[in-house]
C-alpha atoms as a PDB file:
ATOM      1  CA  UNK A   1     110.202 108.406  45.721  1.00  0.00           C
ATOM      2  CA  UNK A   2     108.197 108.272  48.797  1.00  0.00           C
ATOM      3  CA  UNK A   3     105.956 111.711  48.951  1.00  0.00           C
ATOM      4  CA  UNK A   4     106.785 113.015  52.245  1.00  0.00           C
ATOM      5  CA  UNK A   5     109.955 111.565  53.056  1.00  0.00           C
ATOM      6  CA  UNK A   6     113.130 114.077  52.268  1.00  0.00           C
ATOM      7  CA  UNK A   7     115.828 112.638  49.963  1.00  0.00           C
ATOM      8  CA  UNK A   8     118.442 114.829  50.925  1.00  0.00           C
ATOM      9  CA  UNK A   9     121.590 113.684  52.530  1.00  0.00           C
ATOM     10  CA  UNK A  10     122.707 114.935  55.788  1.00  0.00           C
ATOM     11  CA  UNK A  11     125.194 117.042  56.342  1.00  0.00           C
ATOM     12  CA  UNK A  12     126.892 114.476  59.028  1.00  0.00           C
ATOM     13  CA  UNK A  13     126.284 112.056  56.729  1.00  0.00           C
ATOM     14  CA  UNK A  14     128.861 113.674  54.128  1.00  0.00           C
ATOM     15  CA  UNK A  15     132.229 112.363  54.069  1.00  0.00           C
ATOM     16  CA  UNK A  16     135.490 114.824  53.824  1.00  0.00           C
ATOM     17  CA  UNK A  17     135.867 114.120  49.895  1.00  0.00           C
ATOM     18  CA  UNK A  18     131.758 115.230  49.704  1.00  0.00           C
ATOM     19  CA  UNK A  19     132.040 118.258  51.857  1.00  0.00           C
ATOM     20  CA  UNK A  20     135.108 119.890  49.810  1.00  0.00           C
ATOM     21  CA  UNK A  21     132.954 119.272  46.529  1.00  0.00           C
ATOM     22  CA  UNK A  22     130.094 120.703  47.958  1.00  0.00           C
ATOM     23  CA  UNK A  23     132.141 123.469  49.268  1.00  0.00           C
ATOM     24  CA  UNK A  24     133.356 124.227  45.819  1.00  0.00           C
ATOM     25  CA  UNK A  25     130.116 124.221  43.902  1.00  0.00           C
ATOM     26  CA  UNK A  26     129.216 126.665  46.702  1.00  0.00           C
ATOM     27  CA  UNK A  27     131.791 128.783  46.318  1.00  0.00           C
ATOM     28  CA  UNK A  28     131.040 128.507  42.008  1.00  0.00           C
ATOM     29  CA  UNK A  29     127.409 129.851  42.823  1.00  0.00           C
ATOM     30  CA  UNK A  30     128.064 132.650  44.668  1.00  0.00           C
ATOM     31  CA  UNK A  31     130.552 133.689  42.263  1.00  0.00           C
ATOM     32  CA  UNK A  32     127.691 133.487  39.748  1.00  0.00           C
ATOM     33  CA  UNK A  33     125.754 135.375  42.029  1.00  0.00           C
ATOM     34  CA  UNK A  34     127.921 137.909  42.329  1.00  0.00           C
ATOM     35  CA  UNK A  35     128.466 138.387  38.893  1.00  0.00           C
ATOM     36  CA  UNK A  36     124.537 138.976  37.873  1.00  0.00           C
ATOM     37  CA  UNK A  37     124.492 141.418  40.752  1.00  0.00           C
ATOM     38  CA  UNK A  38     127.689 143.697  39.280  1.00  0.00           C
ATOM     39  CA  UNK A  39     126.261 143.077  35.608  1.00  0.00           C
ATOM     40  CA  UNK A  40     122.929 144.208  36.515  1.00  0.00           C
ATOM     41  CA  UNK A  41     124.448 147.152  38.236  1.00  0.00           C
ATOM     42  CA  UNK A  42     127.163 148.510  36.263  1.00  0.00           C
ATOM     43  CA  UNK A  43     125.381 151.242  34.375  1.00  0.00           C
ATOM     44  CA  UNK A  44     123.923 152.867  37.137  1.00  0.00           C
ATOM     45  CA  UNK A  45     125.895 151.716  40.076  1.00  0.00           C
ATOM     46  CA  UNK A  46     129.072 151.498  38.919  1.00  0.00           C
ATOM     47  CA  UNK A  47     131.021 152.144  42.088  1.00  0.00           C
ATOM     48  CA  UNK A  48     129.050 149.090  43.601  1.00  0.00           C
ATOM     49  CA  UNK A  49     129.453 146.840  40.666  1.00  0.00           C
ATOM     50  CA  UNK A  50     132.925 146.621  41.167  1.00  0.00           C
ATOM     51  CA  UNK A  51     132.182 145.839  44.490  1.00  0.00           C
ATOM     52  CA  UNK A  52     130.764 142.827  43.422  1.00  0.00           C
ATOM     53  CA  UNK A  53     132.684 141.943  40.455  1.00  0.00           C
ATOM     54  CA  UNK A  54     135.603 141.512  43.042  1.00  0.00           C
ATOM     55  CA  UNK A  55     133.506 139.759  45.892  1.00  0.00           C
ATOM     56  CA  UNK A  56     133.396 137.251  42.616  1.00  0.00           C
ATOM     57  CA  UNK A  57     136.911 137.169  41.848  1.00  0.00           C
ATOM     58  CA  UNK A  58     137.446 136.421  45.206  1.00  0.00           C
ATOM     59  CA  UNK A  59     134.885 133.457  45.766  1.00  0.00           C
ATOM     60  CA  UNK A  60     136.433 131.944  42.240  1.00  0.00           C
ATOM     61  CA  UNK A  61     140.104 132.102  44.583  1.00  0.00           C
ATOM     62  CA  UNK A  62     138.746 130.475  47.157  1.00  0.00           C
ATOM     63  CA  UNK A  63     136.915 127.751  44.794  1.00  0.00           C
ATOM     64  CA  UNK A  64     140.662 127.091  43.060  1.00  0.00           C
ATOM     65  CA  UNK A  65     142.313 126.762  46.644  1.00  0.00           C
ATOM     66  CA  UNK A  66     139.677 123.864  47.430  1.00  0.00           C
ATOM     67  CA  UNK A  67     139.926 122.498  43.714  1.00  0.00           C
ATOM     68  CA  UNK A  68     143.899 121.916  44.718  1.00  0.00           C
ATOM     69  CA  UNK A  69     142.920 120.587  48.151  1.00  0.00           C
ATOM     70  CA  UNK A  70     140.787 118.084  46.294  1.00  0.00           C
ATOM     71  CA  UNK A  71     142.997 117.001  43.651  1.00  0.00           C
ATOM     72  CA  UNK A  72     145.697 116.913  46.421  1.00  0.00           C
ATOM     73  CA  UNK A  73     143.945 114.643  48.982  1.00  0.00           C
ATOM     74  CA  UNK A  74     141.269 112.579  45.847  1.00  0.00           C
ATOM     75  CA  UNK A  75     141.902 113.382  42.960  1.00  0.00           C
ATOM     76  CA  UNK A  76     140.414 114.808  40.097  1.00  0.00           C
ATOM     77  CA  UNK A  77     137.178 114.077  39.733  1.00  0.00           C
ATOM     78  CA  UNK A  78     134.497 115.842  41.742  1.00  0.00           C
ATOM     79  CA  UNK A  79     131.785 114.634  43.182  1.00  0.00           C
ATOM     80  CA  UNK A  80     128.555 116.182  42.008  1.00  0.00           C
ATOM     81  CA  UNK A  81     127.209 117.207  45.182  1.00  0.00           C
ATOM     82  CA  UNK A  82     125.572 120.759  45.605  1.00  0.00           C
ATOM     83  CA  UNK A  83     123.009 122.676  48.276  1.00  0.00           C
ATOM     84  CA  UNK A  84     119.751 121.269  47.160  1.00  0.00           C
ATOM     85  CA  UNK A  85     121.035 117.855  48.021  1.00  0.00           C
ATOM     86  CA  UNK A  86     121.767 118.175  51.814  1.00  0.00           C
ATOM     87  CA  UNK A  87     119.153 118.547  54.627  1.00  0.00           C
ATOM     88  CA  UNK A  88     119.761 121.926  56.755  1.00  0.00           C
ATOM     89  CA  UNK A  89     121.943 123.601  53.786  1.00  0.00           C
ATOM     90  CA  UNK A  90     121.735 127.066  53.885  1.00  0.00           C
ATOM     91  CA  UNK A  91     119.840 128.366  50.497  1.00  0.00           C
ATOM     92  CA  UNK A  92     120.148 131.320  48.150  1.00  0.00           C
ATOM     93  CA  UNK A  93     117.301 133.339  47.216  1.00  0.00           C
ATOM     94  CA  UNK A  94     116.505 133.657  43.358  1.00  0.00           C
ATOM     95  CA  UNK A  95     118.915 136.314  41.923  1.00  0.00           C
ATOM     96  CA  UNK A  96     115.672 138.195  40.205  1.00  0.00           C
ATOM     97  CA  UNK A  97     114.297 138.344  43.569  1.00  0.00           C
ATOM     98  CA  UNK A  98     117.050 140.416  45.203  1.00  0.00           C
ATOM     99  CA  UNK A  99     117.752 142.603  42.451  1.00  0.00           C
ATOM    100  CA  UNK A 100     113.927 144.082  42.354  1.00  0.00           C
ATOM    101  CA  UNK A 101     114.645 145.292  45.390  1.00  0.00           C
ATOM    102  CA  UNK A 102     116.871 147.636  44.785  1.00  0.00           C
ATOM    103  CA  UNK A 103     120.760 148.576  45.501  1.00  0.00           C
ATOM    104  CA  UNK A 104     120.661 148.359  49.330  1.00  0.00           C
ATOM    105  CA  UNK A 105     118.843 145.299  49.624  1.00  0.00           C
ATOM    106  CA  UNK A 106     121.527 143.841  47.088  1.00  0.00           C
ATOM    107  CA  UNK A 107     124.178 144.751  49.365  1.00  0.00           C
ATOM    108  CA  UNK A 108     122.596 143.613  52.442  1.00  0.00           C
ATOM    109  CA  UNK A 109     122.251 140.008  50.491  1.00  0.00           C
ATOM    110  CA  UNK A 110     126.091 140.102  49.916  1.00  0.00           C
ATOM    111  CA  UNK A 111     127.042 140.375  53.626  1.00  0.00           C
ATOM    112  CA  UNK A 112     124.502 138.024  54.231  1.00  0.00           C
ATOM    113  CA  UNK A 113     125.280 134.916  52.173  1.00  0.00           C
ATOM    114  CA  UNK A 114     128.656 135.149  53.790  1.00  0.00           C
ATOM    115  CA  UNK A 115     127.375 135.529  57.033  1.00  0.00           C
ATOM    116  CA  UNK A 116     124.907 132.379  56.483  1.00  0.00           C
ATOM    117  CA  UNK A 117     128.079 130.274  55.302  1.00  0.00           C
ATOM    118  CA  UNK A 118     130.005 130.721  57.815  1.00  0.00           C
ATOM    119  CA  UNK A 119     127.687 129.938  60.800  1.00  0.00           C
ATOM    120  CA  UNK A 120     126.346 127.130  58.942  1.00  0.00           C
ATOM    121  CA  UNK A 121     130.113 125.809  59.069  1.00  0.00           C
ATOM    122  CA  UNK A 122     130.620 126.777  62.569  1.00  0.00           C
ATOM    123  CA  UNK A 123     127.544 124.740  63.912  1.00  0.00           C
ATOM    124  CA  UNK A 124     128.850 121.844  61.255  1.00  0.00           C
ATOM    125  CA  UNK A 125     132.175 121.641  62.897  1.00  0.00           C
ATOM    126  CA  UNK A 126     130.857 121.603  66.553  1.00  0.00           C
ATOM    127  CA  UNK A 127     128.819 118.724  65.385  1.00  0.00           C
ATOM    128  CA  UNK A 128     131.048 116.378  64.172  1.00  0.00           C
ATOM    129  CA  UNK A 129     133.541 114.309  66.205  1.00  0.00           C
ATOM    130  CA  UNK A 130     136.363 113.714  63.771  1.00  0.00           C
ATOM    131  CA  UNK A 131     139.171 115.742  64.034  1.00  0.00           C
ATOM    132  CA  UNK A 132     140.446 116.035  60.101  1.00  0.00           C
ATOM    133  CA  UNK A 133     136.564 117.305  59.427  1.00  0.00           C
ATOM    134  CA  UNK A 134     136.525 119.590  62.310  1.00  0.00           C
ATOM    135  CA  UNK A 135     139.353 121.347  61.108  1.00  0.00           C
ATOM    136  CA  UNK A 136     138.381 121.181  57.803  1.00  0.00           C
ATOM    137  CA  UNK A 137     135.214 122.516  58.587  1.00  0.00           C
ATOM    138  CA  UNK A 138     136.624 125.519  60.670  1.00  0.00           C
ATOM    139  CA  UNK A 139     139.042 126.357  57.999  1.00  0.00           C
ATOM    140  CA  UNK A 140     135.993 126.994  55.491  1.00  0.00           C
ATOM    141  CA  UNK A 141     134.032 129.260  58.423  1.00  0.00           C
ATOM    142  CA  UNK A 142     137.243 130.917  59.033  1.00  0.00           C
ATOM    143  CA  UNK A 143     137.174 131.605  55.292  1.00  0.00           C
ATOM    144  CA  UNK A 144     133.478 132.518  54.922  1.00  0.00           C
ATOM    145  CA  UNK A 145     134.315 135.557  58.212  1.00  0.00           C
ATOM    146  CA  UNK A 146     137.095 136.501  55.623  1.00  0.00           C
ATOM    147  CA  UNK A 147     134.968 136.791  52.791  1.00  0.00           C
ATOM    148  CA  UNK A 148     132.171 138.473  55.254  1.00  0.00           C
ATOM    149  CA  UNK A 149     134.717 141.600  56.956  1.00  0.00           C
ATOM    150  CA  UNK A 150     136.416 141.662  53.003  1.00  0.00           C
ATOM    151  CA  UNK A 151     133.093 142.433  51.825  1.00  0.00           C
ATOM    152  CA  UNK A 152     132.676 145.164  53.945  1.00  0.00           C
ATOM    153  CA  UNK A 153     136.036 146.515  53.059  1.00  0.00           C
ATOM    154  CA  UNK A 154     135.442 146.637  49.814  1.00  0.00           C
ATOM    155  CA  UNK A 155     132.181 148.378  50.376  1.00  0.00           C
ATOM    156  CA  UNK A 156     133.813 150.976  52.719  1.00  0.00           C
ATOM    157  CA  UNK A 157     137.033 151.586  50.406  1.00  0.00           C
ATOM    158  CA  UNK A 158     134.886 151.810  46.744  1.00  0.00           C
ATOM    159  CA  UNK A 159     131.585 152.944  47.851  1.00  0.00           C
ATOM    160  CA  UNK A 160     132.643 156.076  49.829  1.00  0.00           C
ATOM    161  CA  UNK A 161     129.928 158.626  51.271  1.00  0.00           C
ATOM    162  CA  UNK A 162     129.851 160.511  48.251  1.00  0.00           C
ATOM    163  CA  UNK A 163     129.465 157.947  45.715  1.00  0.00           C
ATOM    164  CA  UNK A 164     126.932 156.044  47.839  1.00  0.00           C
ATOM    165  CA  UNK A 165     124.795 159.237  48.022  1.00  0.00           C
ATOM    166  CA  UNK A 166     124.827 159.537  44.660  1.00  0.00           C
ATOM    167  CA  UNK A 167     124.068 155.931  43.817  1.00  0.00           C
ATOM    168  CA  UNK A 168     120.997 155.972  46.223  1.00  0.00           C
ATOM    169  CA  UNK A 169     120.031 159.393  45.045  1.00  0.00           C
ATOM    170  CA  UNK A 170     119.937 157.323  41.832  1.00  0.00           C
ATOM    171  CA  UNK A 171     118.013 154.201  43.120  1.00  0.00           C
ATOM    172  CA  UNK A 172     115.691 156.565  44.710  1.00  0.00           C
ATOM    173  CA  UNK A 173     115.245 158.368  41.674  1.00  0.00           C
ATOM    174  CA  UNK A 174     114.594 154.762  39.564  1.00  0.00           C
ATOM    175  CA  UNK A 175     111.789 153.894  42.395  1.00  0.00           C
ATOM    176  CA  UNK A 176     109.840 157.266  41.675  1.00  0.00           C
ATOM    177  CA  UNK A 177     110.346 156.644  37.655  1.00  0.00           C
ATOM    178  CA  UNK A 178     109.146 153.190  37.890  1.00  0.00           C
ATOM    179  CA  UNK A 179     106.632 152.668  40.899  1.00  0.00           C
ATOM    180  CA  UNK A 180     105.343 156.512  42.340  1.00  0.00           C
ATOM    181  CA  UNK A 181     104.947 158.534  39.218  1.00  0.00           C
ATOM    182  CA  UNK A 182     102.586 155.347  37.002  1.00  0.00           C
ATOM    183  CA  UNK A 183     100.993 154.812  40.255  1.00  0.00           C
ATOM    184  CA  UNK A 184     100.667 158.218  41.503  1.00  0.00           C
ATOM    185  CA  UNK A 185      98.726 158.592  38.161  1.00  0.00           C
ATOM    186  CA  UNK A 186      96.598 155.329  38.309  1.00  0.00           C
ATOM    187  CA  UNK A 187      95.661 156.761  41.904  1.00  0.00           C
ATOM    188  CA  UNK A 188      94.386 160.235  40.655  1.00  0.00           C
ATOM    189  CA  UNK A 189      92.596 158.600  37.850  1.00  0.00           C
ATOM    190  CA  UNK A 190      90.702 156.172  39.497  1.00  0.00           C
ATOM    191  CA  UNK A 191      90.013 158.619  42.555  1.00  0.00           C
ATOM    192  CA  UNK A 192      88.635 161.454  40.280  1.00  0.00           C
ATOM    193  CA  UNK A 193      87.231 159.535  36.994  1.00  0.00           C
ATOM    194  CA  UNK A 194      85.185 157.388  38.953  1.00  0.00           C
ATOM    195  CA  UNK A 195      83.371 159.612  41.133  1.00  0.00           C
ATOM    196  CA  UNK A 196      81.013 160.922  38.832  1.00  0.00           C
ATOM    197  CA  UNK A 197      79.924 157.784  37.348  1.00  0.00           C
ATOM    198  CA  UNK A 198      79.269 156.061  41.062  1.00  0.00           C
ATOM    199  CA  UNK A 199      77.827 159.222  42.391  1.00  0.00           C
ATOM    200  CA  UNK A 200      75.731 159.517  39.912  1.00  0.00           C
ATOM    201  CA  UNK A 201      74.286 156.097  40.118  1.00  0.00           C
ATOM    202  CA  UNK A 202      73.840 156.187  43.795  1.00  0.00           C
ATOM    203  CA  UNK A 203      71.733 159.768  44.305  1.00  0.00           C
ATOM    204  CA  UNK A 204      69.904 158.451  40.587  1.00  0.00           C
ATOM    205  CA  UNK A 205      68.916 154.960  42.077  1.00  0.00           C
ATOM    206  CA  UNK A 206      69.929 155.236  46.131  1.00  0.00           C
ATOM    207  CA  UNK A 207      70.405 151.288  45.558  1.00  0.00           C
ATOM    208  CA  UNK A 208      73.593 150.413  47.348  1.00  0.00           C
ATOM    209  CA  UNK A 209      74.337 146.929  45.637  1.00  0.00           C
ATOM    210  CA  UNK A 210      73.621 148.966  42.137  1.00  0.00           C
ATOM    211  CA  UNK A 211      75.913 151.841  42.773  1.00  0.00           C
ATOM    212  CA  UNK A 212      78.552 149.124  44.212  1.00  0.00           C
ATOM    213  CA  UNK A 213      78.341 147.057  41.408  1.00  0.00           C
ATOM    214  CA  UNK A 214      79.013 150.472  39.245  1.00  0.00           C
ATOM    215  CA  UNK A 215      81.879 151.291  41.078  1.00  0.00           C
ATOM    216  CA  UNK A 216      83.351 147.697  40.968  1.00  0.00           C
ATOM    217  CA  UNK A 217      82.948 147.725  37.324  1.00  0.00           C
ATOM    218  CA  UNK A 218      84.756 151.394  37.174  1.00  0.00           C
ATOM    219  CA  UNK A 219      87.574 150.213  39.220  1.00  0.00           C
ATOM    220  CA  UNK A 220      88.038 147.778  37.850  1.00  0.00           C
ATOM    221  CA  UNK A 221      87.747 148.477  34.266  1.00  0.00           C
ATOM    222  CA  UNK A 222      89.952 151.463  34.536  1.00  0.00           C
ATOM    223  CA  UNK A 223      92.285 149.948  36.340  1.00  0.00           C
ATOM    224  CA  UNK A 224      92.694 147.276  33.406  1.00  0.00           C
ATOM    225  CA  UNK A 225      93.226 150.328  30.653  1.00  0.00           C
ATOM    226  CA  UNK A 226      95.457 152.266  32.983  1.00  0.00           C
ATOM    227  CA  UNK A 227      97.756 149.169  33.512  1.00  0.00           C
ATOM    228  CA  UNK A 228      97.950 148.236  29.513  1.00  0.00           C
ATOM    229  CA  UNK A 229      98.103 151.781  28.481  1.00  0.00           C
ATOM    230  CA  UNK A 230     101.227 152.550  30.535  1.00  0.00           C
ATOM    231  CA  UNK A 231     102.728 149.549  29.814  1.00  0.00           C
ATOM    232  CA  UNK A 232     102.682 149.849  26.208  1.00  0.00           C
ATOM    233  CA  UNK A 233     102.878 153.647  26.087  1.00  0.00           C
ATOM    234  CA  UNK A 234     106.785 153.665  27.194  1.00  0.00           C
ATOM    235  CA  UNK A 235     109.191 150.704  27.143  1.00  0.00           C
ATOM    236  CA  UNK A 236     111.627 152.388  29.322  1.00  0.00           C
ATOM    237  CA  UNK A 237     114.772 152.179  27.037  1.00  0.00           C
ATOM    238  CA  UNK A 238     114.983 155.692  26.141  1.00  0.00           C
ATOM    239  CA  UNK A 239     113.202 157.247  29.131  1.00  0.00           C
ATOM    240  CA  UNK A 240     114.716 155.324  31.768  1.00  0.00           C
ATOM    241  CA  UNK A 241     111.359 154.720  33.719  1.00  0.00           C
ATOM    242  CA  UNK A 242     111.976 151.352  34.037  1.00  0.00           C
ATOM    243  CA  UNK A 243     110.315 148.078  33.360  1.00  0.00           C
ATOM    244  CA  UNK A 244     106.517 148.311  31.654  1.00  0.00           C
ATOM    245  CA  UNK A 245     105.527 145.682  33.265  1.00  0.00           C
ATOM    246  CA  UNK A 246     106.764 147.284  36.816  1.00  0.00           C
ATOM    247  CA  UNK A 247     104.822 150.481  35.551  1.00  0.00           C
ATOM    248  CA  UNK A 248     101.627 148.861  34.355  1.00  0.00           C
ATOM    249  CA  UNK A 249     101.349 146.818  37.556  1.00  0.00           C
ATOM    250  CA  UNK A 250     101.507 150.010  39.318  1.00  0.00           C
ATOM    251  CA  UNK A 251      99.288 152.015  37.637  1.00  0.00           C
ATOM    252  CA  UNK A 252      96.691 149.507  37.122  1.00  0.00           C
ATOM    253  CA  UNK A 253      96.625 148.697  40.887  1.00  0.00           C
ATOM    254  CA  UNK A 254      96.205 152.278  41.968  1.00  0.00           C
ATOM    255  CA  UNK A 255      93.558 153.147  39.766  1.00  0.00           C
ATOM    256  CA  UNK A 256      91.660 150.539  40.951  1.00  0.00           C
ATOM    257  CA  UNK A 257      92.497 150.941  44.423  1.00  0.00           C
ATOM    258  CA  UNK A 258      92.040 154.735  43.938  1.00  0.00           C
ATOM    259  CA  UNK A 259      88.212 153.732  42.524  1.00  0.00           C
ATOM    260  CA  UNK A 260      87.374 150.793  44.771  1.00  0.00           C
ATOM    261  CA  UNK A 261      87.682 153.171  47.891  1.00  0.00           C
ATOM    262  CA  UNK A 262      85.190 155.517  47.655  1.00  0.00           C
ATOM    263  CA  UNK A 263      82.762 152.071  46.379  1.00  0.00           C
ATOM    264  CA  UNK A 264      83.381 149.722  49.092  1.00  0.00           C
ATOM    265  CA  UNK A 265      81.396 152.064  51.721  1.00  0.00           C
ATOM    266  CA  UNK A 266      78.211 151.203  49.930  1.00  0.00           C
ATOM    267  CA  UNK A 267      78.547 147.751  51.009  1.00  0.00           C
ATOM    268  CA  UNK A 268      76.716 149.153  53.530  1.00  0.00           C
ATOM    269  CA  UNK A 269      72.908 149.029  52.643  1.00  0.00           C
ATOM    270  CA  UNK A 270      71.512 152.467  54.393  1.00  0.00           C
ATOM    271  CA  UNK A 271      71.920 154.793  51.427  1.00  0.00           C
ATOM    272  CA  UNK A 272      72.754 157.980  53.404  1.00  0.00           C
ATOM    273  CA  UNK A 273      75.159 156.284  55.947  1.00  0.00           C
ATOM    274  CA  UNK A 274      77.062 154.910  52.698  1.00  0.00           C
ATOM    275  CA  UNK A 275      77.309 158.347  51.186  1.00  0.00           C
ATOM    276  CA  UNK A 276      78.463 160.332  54.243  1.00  0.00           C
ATOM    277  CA  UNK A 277      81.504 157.386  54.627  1.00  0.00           C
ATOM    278  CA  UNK A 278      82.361 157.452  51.013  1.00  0.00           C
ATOM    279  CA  UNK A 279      82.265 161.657  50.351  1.00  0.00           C
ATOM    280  CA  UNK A 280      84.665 161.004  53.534  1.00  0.00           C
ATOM    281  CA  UNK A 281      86.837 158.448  51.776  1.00  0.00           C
ATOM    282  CA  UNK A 282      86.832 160.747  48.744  1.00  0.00           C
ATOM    283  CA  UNK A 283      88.240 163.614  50.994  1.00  0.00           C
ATOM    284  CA  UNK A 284      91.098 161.560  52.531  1.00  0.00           C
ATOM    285  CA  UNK A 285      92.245 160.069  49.100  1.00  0.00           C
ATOM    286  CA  UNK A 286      92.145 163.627  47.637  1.00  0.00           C
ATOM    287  CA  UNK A 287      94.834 164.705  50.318  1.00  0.00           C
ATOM    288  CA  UNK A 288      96.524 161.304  50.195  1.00  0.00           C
ATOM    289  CA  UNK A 289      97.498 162.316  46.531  1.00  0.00           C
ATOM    290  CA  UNK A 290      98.534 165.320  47.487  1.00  0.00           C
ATOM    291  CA  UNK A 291     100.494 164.386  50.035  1.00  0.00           C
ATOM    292  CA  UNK A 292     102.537 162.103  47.599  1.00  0.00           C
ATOM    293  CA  UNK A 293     102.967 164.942  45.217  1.00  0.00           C
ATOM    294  CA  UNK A 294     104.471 166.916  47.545  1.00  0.00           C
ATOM    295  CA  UNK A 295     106.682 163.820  48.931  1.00  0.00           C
ATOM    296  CA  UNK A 296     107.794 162.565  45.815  1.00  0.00           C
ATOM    297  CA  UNK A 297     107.513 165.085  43.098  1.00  0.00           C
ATOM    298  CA  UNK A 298     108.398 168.326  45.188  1.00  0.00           C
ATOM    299  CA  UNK A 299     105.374 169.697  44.235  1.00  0.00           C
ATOM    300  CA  UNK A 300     104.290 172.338  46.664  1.00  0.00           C
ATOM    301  CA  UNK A 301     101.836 171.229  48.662  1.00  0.00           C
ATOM    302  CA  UNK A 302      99.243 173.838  48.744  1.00  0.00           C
ATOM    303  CA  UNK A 303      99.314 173.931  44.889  1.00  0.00           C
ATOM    304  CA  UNK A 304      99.071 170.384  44.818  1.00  0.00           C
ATOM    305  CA  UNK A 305      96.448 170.393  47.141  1.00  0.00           C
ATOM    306  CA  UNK A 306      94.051 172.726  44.929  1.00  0.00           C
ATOM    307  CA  UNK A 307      94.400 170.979  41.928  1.00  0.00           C
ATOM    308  CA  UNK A 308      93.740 168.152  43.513  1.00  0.00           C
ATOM    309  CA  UNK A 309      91.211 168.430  46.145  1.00  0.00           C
ATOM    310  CA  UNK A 310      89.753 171.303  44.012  1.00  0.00           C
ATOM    311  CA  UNK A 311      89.448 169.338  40.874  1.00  0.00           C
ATOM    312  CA  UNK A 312      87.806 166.151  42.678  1.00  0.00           C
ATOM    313  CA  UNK A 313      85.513 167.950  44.428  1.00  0.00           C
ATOM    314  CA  UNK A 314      84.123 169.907  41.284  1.00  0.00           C
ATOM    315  CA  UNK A 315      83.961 165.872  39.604  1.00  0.00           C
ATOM    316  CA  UNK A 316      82.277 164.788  42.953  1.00  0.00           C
ATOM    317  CA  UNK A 317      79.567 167.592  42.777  1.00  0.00           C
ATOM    318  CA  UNK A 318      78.930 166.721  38.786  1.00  0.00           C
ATOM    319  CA  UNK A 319      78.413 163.201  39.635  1.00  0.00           C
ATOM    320  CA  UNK A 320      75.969 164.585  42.477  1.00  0.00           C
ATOM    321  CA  UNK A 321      74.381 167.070  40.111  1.00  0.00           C
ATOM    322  CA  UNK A 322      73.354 164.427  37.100  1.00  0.00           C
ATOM    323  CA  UNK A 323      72.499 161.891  39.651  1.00  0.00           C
ATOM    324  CA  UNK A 324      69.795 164.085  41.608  1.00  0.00           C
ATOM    325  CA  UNK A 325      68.315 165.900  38.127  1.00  0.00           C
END
């Protein structure tokens, strides 16, 4: 191989006999695809799992009806030809991708990869000048706009208001299990645990690059235990909170976030200036957590706000107090 130089075939290059085989090994993948999605779905969604499972049952129709067309017009055997081979092909993205993102998204890919088939064989079939691949070619975009409005129907007739409130009531649910609540909790700990041990150092030393290098070391540090201890407190089989890995990256990257931004400010090497913009910082990520309490977790927000705000500042004076004595 030549680095540099694509060894993909063109699409115009294809002949009739390579363009049904590659429509059918198509067709097999999204099937696939459509499969993981409704497995992955089915206890929670189940309304929009069977959504899917029959958006599967259909593509595997449409993959027989070209499998007789083949065997009608070639034969049997089937060329091995499939998307990574051909320049221009429209792609899938990696099923493990999609379904992070939640229910919606997972829709929105459905209606998608149907919609991305079937221009890709409308601007095929305006390309090419023979007639028996043109009308090939506009039979399979004709199909893919079938597959794209049956989609939708079977969204609209299985996933009706109610049931679609109740499944995103559920993903929303999920998303504060697994991502808010660990990293709600990394936030407040690295906010509040690590002001007394950087405002201590800086009124003790009023070094800048010292009390820095304490709070980068706090962040960072706590950050580390915050992400391993949620991750191995729970593994989200009974509870339902989700992946520990999910939780542990999102607990361990607020805390140190939470930690880092009251530290950052004294990058700045005039001791007093640094203080003023981090006791600032400190304020704002006080209300920013209780902000998300009350968003998230329906905690009122004044009561949320004293704990919080309260409970920091009482940390922030300690750190204050041992650093000046």
């Amino acid at each position: 191989m030549i680095p540099g130089v694509s060894h993909r075939r063109r699409f115009a290059d294809l002949t009739e006999q390579e363009v049904i085989a590659l429509a059918i090994s198509s067709e097999e993948d999204d099937a696939r695809i459509y499969r993981t999605y409704a497995d992955r779905m089915r206890e929670d969604y189940p309304a929009s799992a069977s959504v899917f499972a029959a958006m599967a049952a259909e593509e595997d129709e449409h993959r027989r009806r070209l499998i007789d067309l083949h065997q009608a017009r070639f034969g049997d055997v089937i060329p091995l030809i499939r998307r990574e081979h051909v320049a221009g092909f429209y792609a899938r993205r990696p099923v493990w991708l999609i379904e992070n993102l939640g229910l919606e998204r997972m829709r929105d890919e459905a209606r998608q990869m149907e919609r991305d088939a079937q221009r890709f064989y409308e601007a095929a079939a305006a390309r090419t000048s023979d007639a028996a691949t043109r009308a090939l070619l506009g039979d399979l975009a004709a199909a893919e706009a079938g597959h794209s409005d049956k989609a939708d129907s079977l969204m609209d007739a299985t996933v009706t208001p109610d049931v679609d409130r109740d499944e995103k009531d559920a993903a929303h649910r999920q998303f504060v299990l697994t991502w808010v609540q660990p990293g709600l909790a990394g936030l407040m700990d690295g906010s509040v645990s690590t002001l007394a041990p950087i405002f201590a150092t800086a009124f003790a030393t009023q070094d800048t690059w010292t009390t820095f290098l304490v709070g980068l070391a706090a962040s960072v540090g706590a950050g580390i235990s915050m992400g391993f201890t949620e991750a191995a407190s729970d593994d989200g089989q009974i509870s339902g909170r989700g992946s520990p890995v999910k939780r542990g990256f999102a607990s361990g990257v607020m805390t140190t976030l939470g930690g880092l931004g009251h530290a950052l400010p004294y990058l700045i090497t005039d001791f007093w200036t640094a203080t003023v913009i981090a006791i600032a910082v400190v304020f704002v990520e006080l209300w920013a957590i209780a902000w998300i309490q009350n968003r998230y977790m329906q905690t009122p927000f004044f009561r949320a706000a004293l704990q919080v705000v309260v409970g920091g500042a009482l940390v922030l004076g300690v750190g204050i107090l041992i650093g000046s004595g």
